[in-house]
C-alpha atoms as a PDB file:
ATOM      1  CA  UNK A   1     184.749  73.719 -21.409  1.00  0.00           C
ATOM      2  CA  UNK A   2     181.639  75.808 -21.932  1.00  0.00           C
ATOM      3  CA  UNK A   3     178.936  75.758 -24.455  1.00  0.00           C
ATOM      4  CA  UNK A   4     179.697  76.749 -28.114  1.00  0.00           C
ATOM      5  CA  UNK A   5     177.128  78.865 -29.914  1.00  0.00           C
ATOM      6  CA  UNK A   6     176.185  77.421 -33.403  1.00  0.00           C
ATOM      7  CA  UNK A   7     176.544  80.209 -35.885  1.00  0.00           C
ATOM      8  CA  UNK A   8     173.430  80.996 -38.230  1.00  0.00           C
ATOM      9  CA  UNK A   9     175.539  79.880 -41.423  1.00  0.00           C
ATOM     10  CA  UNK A  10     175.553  76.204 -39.863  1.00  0.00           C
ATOM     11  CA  UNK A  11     172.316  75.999 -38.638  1.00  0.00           C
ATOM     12  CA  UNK A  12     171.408  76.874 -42.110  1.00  0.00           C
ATOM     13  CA  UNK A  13     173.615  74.221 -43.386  1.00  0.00           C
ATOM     14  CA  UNK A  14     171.549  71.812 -41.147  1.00  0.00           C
ATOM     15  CA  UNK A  15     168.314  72.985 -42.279  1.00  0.00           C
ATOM     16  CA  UNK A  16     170.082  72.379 -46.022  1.00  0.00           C
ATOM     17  CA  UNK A  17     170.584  68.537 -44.587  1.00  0.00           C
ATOM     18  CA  UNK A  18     167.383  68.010 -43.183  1.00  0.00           C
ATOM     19  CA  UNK A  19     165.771  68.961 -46.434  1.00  0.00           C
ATOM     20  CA  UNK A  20     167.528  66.081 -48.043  1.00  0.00           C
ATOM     21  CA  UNK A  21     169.989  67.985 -50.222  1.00  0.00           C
ATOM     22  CA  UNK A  22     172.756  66.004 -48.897  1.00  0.00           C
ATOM     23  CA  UNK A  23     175.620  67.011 -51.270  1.00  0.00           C
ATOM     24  CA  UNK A  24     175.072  70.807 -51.381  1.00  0.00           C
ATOM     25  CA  UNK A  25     174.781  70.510 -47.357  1.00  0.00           C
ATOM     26  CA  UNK A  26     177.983  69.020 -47.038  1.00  0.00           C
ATOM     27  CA  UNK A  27     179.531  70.624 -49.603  1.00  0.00           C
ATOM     28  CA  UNK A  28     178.298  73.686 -47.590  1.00  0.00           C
ATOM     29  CA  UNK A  29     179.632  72.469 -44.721  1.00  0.00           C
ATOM     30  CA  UNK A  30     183.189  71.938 -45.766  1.00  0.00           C
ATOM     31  CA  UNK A  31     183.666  75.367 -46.150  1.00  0.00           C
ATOM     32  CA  UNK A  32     182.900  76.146 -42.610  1.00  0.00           C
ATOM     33  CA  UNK A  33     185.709  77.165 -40.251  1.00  0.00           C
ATOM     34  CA  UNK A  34     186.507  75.871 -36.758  1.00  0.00           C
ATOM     35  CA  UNK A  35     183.549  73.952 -35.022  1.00  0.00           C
ATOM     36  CA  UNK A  36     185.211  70.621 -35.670  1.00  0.00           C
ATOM     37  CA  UNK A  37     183.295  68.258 -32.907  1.00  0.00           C
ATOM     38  CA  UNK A  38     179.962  69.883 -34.042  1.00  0.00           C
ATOM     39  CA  UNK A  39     181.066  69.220 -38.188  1.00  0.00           C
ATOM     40  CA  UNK A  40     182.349  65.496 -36.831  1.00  0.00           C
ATOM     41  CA  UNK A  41     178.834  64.910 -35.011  1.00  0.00           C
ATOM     42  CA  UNK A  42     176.851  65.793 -38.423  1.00  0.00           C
ATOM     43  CA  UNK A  43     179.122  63.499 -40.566  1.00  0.00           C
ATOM     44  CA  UNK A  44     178.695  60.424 -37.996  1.00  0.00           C
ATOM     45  CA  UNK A  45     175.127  60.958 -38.427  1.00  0.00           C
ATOM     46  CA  UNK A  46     174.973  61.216 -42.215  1.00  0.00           C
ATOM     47  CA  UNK A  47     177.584  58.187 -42.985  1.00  0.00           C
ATOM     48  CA  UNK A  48     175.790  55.778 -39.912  1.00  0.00           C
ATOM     49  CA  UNK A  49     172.860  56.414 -42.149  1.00  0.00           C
ATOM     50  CA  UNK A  50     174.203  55.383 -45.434  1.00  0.00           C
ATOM     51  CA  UNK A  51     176.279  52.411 -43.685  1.00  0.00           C
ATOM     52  CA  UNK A  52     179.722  54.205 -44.358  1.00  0.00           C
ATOM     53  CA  UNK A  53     180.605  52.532 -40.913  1.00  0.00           C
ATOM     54  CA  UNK A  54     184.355  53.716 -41.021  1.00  0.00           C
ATOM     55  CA  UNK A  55     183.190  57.377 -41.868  1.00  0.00           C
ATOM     56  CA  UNK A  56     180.806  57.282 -38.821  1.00  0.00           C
ATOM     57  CA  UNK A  57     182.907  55.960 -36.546  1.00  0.00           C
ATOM     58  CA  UNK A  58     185.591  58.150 -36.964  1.00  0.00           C
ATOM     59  CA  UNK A  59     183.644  61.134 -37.620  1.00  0.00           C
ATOM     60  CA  UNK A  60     182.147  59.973 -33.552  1.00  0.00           C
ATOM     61  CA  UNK A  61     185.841  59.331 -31.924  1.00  0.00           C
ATOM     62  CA  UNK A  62     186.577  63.175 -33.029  1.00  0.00           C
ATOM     63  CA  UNK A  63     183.597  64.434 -32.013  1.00  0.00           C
ATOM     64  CA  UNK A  64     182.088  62.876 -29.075  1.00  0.00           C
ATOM     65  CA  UNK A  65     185.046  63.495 -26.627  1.00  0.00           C
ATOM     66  CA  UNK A  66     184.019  67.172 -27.073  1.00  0.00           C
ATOM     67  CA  UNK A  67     180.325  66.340 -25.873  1.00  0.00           C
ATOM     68  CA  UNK A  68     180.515  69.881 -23.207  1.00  0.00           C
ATOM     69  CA  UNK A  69     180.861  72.185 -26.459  1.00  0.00           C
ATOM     70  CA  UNK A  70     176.890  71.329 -26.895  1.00  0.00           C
ATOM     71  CA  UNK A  71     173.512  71.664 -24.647  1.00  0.00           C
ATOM     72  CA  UNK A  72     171.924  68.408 -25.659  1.00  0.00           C
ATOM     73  CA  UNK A  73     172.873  65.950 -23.684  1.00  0.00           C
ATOM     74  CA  UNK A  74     171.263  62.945 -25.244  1.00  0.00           C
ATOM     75  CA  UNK A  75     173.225  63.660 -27.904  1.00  0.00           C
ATOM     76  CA  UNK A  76     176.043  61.517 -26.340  1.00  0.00           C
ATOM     77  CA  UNK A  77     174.141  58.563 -25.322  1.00  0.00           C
ATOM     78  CA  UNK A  78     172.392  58.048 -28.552  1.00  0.00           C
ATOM     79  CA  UNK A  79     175.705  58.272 -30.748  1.00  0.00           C
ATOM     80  CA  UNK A  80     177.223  55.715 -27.886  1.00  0.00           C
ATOM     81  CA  UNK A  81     174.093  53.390 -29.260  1.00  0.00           C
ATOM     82  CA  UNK A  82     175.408  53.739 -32.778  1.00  0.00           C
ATOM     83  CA  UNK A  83     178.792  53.423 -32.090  1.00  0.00           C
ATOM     84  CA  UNK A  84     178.696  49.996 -30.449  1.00  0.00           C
ATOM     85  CA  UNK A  85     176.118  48.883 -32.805  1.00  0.00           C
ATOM     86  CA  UNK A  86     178.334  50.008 -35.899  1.00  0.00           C
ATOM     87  CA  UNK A  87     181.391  48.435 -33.590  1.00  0.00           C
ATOM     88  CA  UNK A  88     179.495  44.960 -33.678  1.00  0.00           C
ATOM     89  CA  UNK A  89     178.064  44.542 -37.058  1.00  0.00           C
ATOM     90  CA  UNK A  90     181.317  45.665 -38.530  1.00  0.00           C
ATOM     91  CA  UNK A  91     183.704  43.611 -36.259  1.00  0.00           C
ATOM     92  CA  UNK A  92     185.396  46.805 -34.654  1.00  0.00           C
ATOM     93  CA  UNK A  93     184.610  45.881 -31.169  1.00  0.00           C
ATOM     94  CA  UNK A  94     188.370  46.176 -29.703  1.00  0.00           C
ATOM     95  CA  UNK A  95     188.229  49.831 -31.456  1.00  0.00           C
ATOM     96  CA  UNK A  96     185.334  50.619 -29.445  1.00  0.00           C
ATOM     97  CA  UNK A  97     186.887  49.015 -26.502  1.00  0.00           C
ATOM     98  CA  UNK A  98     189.647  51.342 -26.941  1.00  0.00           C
ATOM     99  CA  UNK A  99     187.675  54.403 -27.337  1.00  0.00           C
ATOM    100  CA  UNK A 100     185.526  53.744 -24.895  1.00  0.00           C
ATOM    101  CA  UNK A 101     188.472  53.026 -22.233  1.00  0.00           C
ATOM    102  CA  UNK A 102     190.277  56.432 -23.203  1.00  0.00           C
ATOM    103  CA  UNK A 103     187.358  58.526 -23.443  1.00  0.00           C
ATOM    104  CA  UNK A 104     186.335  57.764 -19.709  1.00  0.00           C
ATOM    105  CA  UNK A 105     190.174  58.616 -18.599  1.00  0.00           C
ATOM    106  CA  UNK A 106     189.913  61.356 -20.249  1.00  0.00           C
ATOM    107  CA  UNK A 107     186.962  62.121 -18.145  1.00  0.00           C
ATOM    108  CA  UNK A 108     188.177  60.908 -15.042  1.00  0.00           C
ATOM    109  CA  UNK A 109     191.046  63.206 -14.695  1.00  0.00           C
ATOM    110  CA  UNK A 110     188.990  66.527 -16.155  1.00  0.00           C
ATOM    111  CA  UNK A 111     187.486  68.776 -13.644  1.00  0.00           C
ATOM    112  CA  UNK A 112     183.578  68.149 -13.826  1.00  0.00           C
ATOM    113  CA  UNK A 113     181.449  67.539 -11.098  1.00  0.00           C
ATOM    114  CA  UNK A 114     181.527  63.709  -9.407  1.00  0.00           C
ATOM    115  CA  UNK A 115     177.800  63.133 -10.893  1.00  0.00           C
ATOM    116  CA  UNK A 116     178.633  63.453 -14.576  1.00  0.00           C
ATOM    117  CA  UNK A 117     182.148  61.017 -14.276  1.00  0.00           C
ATOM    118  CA  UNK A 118     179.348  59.012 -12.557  1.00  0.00           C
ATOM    119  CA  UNK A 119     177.117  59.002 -15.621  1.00  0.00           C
ATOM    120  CA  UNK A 120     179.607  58.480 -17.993  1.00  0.00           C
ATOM    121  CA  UNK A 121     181.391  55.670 -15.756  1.00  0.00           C
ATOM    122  CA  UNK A 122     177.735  54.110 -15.848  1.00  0.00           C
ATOM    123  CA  UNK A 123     177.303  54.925 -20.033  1.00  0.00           C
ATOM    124  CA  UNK A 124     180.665  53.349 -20.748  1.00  0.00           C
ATOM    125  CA  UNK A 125     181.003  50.781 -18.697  1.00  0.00           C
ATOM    126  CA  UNK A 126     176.855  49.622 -20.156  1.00  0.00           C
ATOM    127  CA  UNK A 127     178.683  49.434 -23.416  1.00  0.00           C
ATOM    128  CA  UNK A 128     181.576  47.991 -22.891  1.00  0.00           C
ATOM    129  CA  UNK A 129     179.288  45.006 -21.519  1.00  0.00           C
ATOM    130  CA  UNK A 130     177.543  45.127 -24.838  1.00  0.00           C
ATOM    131  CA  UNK A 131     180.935  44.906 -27.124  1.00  0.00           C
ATOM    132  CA  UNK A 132     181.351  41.845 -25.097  1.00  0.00           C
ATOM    133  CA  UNK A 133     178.021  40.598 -25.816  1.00  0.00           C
ATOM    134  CA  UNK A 134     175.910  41.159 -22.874  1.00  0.00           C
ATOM    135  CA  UNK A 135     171.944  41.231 -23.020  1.00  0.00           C
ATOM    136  CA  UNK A 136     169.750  43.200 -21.267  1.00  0.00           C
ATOM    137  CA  UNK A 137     171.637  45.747 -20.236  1.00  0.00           C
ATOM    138  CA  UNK A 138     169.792  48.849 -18.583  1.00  0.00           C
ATOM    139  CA  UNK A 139     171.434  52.242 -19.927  1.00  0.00           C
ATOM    140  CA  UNK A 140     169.621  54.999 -18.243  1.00  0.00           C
ATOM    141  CA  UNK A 141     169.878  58.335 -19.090  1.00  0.00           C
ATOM    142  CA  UNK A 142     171.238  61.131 -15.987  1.00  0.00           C
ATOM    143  CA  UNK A 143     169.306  60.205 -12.925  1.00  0.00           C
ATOM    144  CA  UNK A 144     167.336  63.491 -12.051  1.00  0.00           C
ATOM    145  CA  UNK A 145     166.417  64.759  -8.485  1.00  0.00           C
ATOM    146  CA  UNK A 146     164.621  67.428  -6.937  1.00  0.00           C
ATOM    147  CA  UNK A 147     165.849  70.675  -7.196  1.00  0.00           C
ATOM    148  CA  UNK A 148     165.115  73.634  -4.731  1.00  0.00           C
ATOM    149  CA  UNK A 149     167.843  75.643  -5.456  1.00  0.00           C
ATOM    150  CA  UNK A 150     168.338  75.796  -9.004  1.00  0.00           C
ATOM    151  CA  UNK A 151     168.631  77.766 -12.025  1.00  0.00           C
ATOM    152  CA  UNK A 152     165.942  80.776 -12.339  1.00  0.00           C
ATOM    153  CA  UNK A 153     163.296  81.270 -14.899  1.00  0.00           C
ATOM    154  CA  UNK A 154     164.905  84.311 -15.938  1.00  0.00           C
ATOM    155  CA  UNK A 155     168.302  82.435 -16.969  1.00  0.00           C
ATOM    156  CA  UNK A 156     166.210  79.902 -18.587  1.00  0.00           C
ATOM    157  CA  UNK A 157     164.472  83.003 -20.274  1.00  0.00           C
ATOM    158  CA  UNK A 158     168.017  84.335 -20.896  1.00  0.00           C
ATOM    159  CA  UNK A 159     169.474  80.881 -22.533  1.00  0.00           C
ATOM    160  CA  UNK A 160     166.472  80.871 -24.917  1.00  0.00           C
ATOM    161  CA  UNK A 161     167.011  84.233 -25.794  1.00  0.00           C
ATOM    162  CA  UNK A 162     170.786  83.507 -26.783  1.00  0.00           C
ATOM    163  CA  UNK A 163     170.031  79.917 -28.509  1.00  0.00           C
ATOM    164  CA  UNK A 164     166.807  79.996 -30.069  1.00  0.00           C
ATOM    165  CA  UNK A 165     166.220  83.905 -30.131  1.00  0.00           C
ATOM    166  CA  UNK A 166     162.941  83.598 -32.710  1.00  0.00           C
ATOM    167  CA  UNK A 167     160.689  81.864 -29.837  1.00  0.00           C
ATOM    168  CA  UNK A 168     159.371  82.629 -26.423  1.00  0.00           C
ATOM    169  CA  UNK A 169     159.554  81.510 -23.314  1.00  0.00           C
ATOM    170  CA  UNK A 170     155.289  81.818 -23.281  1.00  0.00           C
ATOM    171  CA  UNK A 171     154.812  79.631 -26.017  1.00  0.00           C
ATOM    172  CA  UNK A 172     154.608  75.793 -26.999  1.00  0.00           C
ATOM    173  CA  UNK A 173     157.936  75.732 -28.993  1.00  0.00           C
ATOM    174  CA  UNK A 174     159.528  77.933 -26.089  1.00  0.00           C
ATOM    175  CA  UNK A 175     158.420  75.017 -23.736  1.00  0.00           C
ATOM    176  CA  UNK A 176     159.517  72.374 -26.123  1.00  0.00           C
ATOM    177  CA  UNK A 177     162.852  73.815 -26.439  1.00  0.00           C
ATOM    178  CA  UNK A 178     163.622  74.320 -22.827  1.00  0.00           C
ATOM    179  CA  UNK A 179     162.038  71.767 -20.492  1.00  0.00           C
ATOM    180  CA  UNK A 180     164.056  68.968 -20.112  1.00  0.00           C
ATOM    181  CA  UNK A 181     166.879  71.744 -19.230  1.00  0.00           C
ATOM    182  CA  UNK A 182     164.183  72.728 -16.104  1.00  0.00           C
ATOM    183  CA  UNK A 183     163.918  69.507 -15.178  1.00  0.00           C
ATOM    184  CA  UNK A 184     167.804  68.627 -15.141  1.00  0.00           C
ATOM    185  CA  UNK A 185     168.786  72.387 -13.807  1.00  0.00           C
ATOM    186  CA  UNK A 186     166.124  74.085 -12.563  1.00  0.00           C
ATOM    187  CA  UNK A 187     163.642  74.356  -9.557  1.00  0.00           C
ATOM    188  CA  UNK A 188     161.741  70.902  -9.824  1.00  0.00           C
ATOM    189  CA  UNK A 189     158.658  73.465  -8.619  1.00  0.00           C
ATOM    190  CA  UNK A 190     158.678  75.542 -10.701  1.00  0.00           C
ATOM    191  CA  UNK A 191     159.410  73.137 -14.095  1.00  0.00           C
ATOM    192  CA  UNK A 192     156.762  71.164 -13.146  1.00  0.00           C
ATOM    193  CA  UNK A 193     154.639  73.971 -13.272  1.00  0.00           C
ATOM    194  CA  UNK A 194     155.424  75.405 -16.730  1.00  0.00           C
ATOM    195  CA  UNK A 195     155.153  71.620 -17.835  1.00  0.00           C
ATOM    196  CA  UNK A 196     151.445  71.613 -16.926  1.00  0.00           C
ATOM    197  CA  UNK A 197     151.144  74.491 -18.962  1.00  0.00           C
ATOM    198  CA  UNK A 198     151.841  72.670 -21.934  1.00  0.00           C
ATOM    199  CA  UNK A 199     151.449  69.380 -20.918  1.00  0.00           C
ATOM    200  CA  UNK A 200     148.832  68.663 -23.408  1.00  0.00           C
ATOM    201  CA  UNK A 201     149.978  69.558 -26.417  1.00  0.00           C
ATOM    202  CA  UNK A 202     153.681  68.388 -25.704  1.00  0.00           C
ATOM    203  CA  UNK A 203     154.473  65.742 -28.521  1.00  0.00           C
ATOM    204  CA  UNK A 204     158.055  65.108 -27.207  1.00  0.00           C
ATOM    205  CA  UNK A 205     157.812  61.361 -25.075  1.00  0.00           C
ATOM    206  CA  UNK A 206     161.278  62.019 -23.314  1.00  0.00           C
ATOM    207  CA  UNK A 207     159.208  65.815 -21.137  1.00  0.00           C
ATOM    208  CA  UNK A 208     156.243  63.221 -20.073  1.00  0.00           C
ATOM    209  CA  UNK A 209     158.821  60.924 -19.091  1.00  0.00           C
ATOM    210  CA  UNK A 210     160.936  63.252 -17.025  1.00  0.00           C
ATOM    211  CA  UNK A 211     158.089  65.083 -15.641  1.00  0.00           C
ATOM    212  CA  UNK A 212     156.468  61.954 -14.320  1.00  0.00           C
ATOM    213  CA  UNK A 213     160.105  60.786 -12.639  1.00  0.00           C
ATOM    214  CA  UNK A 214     160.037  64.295 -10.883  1.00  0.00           C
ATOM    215  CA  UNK A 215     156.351  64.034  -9.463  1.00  0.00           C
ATOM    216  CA  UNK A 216     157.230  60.437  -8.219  1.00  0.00           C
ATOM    217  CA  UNK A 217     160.235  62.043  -6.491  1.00  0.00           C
ATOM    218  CA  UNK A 218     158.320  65.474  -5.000  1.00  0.00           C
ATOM    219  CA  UNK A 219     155.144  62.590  -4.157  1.00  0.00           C
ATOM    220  CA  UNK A 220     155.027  62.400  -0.325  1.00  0.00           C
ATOM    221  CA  UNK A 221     155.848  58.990   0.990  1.00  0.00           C
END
């Protein structure tokens, strides 16, 4: 399944959202065709918000089994969080159960590479321990390893051309936007480097984070 490319008429409509205007957003976005996981993401968002926890977790069982159609990952794991947390508070833990149980078959018998079933045998499985009341559970996000043969700058130059086309790849938002994609698909070498670059004025925790796992891993013993 590859990426889907969100149309400027819905990234308006989510601009129209994140200003607060609510109704005339999804108002807006009820006339949009097609792009049903992406609609079903920003509806489990909204309703988890307001506590419509039926709304939400509906809106997540339609749109989270589509997860490849998007390029943010954590996407996934942090709607997982509100899932089983809506699941609990509002007694629906066999329905998550269930979900949770198909959506990794489903996974299981697609085509992807043995490391992603892998991280989504580790996300569900985490969960499913939490529906059942487990404590301290560790859900980690993708494990991420040194890359020497990875994707080039210029195809990280490309993808921000295609998906955020208004900023560069020499600038702060350019860095912002693309950085934890070096780290997960690119030369560790040469993301590293373009982190420094930026490093100081990078307000998002999850690039410090993911640089410092790569420099522990590229450390000599």
């Amino acid at each position: 399944m590859e990426i889907v490319k969100i149309p400027k008429k819905l990234r308006d409509i989510l601009d129209t959202l994140r200003s607060g205007q609510i109704e005339i957003g999804l108002e807006q976005l009820e006339k949009i065709k097609n792009f049903e996981p992406q609609k079903a993401i920003i509806l489990a968002e909204i309703n988890y918000f307001s506590e419509n926890y039926e709304v939400a977790m509906t809106s997540d069982e339609n749109g989270l089994p589509f997860d490849e159609q998007w390029y943010a990952g954590n996407i996934l794991f942090e709607h997982f969080f509100a899932y089983s947390n809506t699941a609990i508070i509002s007694n629906n833990v066999l329905r998550a159960e269930n979900f949770y149980t198909k959506f990794l078959t489903d996974k299981e018998k697609s085509d992807l590479p043995k490391h992603r079933i892998d991280t989504y045998k580790h996300q569900v499985n985490q969960h499913l321990a939490k529906l059942k009341g487990e404590k301290n559970l560790k859900i980690d996000a993708e494990i991420l390893e040194v890359i020497t043969n990875g994707k080039s700058t210029s195809e990280f130059i490309a993808q921000l051309k295609e998906y955020r086309p208004k900023l560069t790849f020499d600038s702060l938002d350019g860095a912002k936007y693309l950085l934890n994609f070096m780290f997960e698909e690119g030369n560790t070498d040469e993301s590293l480097a373009y982190y420094e670059k930026y490093a100081n004025e990078l307000n998002n925790e999850d690039c410090h984070i993911n640089a410092s796992r790569l420099y522990l891993k590229t450390k000599p013993n």
